[in-house]
C-alpha atoms as a PDB file:
ATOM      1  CA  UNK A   1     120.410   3.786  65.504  1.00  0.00           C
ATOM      2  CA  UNK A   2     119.227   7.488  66.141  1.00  0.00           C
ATOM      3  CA  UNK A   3     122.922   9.644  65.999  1.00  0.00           C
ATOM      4  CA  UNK A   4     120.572  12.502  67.721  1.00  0.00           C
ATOM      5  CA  UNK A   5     119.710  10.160  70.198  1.00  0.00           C
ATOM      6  CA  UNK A   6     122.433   8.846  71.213  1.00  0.00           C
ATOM      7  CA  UNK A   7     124.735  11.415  70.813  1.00  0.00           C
ATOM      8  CA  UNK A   8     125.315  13.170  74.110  1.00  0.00           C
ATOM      9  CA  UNK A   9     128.499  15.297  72.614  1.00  0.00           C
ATOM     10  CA  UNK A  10     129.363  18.105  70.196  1.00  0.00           C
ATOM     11  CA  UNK A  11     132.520  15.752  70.023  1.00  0.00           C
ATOM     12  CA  UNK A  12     130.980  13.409  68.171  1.00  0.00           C
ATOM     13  CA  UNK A  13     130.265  15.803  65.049  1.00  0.00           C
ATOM     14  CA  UNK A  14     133.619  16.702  64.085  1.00  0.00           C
ATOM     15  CA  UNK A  15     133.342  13.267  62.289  1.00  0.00           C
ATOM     16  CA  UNK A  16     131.768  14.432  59.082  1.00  0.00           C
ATOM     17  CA  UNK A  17     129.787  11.402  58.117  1.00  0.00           C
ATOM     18  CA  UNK A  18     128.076  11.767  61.639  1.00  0.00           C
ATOM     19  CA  UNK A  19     127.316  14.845  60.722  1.00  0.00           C
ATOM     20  CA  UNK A  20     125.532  13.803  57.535  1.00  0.00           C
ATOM     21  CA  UNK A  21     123.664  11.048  58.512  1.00  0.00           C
ATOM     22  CA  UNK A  22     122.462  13.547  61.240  1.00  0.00           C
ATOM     23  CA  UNK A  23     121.877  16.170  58.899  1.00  0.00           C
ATOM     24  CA  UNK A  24     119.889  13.577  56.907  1.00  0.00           C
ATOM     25  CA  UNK A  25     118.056  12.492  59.234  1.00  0.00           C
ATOM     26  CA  UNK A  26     116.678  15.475  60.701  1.00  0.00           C
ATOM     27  CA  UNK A  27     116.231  17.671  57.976  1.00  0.00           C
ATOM     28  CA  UNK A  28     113.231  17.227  56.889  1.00  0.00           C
ATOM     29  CA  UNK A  29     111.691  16.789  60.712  1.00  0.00           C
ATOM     30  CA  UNK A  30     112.765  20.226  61.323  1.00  0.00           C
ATOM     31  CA  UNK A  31     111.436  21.758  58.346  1.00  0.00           C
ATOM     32  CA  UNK A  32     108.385  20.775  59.380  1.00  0.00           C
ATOM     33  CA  UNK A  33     108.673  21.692  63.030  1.00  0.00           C
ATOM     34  CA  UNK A  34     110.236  25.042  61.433  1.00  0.00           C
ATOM     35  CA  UNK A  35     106.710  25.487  59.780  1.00  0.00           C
ATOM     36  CA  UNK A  36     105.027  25.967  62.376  1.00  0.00           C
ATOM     37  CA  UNK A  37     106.682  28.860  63.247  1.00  0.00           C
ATOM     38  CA  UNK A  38     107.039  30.515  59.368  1.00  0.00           C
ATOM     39  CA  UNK A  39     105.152  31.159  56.518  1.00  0.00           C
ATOM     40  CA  UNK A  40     106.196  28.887  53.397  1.00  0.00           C
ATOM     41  CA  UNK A  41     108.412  26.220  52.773  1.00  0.00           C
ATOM     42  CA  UNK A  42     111.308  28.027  51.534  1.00  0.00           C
ATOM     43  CA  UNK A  43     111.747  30.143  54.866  1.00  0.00           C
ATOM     44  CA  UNK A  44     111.395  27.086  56.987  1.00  0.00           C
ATOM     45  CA  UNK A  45     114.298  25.425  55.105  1.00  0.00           C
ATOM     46  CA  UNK A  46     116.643  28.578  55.078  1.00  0.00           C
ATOM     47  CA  UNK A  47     116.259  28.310  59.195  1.00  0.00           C
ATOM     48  CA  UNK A  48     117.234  25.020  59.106  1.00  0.00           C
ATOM     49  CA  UNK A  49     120.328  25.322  56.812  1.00  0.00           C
ATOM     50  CA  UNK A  50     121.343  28.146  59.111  1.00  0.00           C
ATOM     51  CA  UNK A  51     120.611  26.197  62.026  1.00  0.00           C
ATOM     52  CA  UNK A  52     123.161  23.313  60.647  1.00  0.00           C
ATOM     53  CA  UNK A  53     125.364  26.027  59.423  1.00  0.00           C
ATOM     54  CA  UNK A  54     125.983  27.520  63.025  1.00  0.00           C
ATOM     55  CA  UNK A  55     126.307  23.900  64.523  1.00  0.00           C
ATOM     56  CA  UNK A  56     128.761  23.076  62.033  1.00  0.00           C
ATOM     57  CA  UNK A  57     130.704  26.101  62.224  1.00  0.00           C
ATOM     58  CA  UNK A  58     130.527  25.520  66.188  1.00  0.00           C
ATOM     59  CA  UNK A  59     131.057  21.699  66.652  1.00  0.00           C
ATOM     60  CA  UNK A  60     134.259  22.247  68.492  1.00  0.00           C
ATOM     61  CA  UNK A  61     132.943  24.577  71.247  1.00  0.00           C
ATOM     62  CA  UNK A  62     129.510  23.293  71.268  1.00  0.00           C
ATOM     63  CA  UNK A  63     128.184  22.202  74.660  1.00  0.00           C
ATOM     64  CA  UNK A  64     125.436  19.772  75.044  1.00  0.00           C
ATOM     65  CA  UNK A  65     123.888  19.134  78.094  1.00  0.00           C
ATOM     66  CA  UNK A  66     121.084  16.788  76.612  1.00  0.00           C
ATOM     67  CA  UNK A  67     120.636  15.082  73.409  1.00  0.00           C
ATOM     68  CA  UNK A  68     121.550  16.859  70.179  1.00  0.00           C
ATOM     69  CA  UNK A  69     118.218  16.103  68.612  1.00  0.00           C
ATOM     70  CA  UNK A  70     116.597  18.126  71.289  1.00  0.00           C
ATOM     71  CA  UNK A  71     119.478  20.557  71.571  1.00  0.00           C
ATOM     72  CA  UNK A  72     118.928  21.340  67.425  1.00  0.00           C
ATOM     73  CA  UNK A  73     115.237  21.676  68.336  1.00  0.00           C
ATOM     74  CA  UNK A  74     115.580  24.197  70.748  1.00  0.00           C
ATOM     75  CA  UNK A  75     118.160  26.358  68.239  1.00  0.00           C
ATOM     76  CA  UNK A  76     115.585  25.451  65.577  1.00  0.00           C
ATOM     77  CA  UNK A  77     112.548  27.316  67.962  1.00  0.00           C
ATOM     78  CA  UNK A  78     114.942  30.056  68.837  1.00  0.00           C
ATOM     79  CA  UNK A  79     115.852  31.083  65.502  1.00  0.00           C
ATOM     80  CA  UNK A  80     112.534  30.835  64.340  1.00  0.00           C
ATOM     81  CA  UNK A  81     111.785  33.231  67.386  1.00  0.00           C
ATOM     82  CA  UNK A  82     113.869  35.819  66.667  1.00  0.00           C
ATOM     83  CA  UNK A  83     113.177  35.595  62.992  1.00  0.00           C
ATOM     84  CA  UNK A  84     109.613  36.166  63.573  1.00  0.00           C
ATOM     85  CA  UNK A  85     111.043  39.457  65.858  1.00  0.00           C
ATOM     86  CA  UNK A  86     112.803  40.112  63.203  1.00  0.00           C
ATOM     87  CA  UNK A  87     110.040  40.294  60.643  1.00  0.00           C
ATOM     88  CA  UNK A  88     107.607  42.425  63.147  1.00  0.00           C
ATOM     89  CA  UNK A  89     109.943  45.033  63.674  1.00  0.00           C
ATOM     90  CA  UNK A  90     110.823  44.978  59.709  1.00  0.00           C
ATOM     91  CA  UNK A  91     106.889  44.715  59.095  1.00  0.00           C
ATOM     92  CA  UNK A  92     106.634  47.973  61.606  1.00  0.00           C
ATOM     93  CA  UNK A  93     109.345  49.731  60.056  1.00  0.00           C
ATOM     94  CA  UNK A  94     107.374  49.438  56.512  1.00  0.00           C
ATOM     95  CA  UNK A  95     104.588  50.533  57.688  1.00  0.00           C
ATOM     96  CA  UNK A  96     106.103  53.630  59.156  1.00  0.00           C
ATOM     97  CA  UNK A  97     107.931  54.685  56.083  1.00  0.00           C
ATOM     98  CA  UNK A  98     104.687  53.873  54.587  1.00  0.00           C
ATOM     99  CA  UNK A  99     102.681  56.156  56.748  1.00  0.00           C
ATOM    100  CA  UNK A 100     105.072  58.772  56.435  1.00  0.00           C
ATOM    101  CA  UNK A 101     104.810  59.091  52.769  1.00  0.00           C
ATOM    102  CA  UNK A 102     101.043  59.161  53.095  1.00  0.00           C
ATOM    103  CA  UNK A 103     101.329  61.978  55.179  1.00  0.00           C
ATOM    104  CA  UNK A 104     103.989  64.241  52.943  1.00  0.00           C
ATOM    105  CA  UNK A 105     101.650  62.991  49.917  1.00  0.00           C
ATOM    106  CA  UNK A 106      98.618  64.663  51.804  1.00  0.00           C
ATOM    107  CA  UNK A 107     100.291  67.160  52.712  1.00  0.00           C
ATOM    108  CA  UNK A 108     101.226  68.070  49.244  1.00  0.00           C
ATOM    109  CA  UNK A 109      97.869  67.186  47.950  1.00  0.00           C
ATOM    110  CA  UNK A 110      96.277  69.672  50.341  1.00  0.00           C
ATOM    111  CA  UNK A 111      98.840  72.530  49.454  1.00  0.00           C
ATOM    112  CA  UNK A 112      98.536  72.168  45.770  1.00  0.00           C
ATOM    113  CA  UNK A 113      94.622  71.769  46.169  1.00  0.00           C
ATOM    114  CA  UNK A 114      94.313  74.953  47.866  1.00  0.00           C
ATOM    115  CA  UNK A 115      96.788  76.852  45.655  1.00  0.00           C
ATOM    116  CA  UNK A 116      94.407  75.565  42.831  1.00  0.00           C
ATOM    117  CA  UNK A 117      91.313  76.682  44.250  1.00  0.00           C
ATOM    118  CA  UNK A 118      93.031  80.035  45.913  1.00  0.00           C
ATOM    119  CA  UNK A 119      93.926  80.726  41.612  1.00  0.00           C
ATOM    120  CA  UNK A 120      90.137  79.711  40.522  1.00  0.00           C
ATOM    121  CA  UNK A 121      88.887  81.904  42.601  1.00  0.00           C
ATOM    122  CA  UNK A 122      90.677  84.695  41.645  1.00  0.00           C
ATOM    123  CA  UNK A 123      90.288  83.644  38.544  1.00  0.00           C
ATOM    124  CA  UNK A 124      86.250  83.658  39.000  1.00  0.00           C
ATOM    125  CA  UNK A 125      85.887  87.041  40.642  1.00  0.00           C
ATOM    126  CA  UNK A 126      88.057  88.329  37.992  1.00  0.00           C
ATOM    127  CA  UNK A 127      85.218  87.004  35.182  1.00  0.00           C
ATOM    128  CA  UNK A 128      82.362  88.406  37.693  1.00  0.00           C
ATOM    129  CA  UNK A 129      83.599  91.868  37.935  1.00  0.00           C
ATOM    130  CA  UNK A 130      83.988  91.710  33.843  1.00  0.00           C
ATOM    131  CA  UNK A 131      79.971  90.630  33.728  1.00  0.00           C
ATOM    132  CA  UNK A 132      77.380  93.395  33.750  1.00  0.00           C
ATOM    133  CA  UNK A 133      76.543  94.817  37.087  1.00  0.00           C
ATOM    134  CA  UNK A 134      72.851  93.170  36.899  1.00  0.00           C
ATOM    135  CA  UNK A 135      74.157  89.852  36.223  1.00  0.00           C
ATOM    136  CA  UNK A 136      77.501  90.145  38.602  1.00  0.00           C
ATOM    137  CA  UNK A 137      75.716  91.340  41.590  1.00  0.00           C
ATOM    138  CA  UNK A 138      73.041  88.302  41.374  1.00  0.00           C
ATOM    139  CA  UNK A 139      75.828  85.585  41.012  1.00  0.00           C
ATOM    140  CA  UNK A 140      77.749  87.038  43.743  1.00  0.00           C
ATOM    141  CA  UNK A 141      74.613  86.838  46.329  1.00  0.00           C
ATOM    142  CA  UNK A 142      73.466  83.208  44.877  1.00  0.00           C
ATOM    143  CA  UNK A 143      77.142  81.768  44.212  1.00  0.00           C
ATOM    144  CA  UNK A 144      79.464  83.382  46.876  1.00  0.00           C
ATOM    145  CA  UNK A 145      76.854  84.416  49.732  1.00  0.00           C
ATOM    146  CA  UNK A 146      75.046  81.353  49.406  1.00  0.00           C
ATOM    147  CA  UNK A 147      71.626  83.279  48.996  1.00  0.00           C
ATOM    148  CA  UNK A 148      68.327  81.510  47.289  1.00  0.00           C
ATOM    149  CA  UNK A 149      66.702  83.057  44.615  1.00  0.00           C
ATOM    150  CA  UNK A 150      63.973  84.704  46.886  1.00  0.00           C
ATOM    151  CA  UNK A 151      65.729  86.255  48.984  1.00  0.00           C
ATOM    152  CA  UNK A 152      67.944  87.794  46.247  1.00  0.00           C
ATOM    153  CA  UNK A 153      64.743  88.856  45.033  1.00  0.00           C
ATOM    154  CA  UNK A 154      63.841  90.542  48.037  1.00  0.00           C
ATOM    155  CA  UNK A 155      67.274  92.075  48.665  1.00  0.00           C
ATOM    156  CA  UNK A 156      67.333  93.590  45.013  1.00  0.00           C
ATOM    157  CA  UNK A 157      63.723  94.202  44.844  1.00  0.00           C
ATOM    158  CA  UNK A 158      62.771  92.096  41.938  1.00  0.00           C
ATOM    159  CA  UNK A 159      60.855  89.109  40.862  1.00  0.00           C
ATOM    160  CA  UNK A 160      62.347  85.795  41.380  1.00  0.00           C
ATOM    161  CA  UNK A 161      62.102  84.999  37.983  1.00  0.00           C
ATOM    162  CA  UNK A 162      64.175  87.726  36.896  1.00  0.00           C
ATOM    163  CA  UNK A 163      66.651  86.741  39.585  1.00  0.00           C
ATOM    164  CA  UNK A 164      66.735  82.978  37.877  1.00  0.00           C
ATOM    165  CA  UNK A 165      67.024  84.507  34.633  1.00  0.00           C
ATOM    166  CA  UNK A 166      70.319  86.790  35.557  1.00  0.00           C
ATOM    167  CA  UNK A 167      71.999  83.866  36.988  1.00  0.00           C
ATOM    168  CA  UNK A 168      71.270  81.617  33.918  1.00  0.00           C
ATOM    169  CA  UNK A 169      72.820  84.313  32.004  1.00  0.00           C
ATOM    170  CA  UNK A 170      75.515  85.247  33.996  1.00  0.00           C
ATOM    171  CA  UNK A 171      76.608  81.564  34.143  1.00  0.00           C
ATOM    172  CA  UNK A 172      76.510  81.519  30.078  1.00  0.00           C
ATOM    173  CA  UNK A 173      78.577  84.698  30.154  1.00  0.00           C
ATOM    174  CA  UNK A 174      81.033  82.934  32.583  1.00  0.00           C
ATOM    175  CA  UNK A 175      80.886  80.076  30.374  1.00  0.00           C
ATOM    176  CA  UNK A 176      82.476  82.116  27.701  1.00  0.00           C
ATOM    177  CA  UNK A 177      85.326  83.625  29.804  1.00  0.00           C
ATOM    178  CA  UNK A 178      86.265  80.368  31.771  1.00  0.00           C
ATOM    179  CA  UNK A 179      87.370  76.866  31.811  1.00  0.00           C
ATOM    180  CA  UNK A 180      85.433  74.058  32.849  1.00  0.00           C
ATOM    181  CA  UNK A 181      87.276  73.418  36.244  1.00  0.00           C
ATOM    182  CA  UNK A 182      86.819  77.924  37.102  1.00  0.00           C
ATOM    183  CA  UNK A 183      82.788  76.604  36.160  1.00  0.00           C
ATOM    184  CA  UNK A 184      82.943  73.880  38.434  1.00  0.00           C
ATOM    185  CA  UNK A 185      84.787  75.485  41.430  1.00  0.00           C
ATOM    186  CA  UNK A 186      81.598  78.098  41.390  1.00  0.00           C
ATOM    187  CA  UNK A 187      79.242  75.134  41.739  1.00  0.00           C
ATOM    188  CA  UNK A 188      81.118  74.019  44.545  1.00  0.00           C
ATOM    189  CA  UNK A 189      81.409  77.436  46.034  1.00  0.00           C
ATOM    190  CA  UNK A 190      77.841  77.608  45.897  1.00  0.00           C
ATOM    191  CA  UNK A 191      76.641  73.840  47.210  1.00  0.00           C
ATOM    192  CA  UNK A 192      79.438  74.654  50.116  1.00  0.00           C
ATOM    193  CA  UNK A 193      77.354  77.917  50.976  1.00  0.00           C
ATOM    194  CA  UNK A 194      74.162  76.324  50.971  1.00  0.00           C
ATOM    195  CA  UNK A 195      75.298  73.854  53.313  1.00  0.00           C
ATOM    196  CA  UNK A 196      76.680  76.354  56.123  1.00  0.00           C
END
């Protein structure tokens, strides 16, 4: 004898050993119907315990039009439902905060990146305008202006190889008076002006 079956009234589980032998019976069915809602065992079983829970706690003003089996189903679906709801809008939530951190963290990454390159370059023209004129005025046209060696050489009326000599020096002088990122920020001062 099915109890969910049969049973066509919430009456009939204020007897307690109805209510296990229903309990026991179904359980495990709606787990499994449970899973095909949810992710993982363990979820599918926590719907189901709540799922008893509530019909346990509401036995006395429980109405069921149909059989219980197929009124537990339909509780069992709907809970899984709005648990799934439940999860998107949690899920959504996440990824907002998520976003939103990404954001302030790019934000600060881009402020602090162009403080740091704002103090390297003051920190560069402050070691060019310590350099000999020669050497100075060279890396300034091939470094800052983005000029080639030729046309430096035209502009200052000298050979090229003179030009490529001041700049080799002028980057050992610089060497001297700078740190390693300072040296680094000119090379990608200069490989930005090339490109534009």
């Amino acid at each position: 004898m099915l109890p969910g079956d049969q049973m066509q009234e919430s009456q009939s589980l204020d007897n307690g050993k109805v209510f296990e032998q229903f309990f026991l019976e179904y359980h495990q069915r709606l787990v499994l119907y449970a899973l095909k809602y949810v992710k993982g065992y363990d979820q599918a079983s926590d719907l189901v315990q709540e799922v008893f829970l509530k019909l346990w706690e509401n036995k006395s003003e429980l109405e069921v039009n149909r059989s219980l089996k197929a009124y537990v189903f339909k509780t069992l679906r709907n809970h899984c439902l709005n648990y799934i709801e439940q999860q998107k809008i949690r899920t959504q939530h996440h990824q907002s905060i998520h976003d939103e951190l990404k954001d302030m963290e790019i934000e600060f990454f881009n402020a602090e990146t162009s403080l740091l390159q704002k103090e390297m370059g003051n920190s560069v023209m402050r070691a060019l305008s310590n350099l000999p004129d020669d050497y100075s005025k060279v890396l300034r046209l091939s470094r800052i202006d983005g000029l080639k060696n030729k046309e430096i050489a035209e502009e200052l009326n000298m050979p090229v190889r003179t030009v490529e000599t001041r700049i080799y020096r002028g980057i050992r002088m610089l060497r001297d008076n700078l740190s390693r990122s300072a040296l680094l920020f000119i090379k990608l001062m200069s490989s930005n002006n090339k490109k534009s």
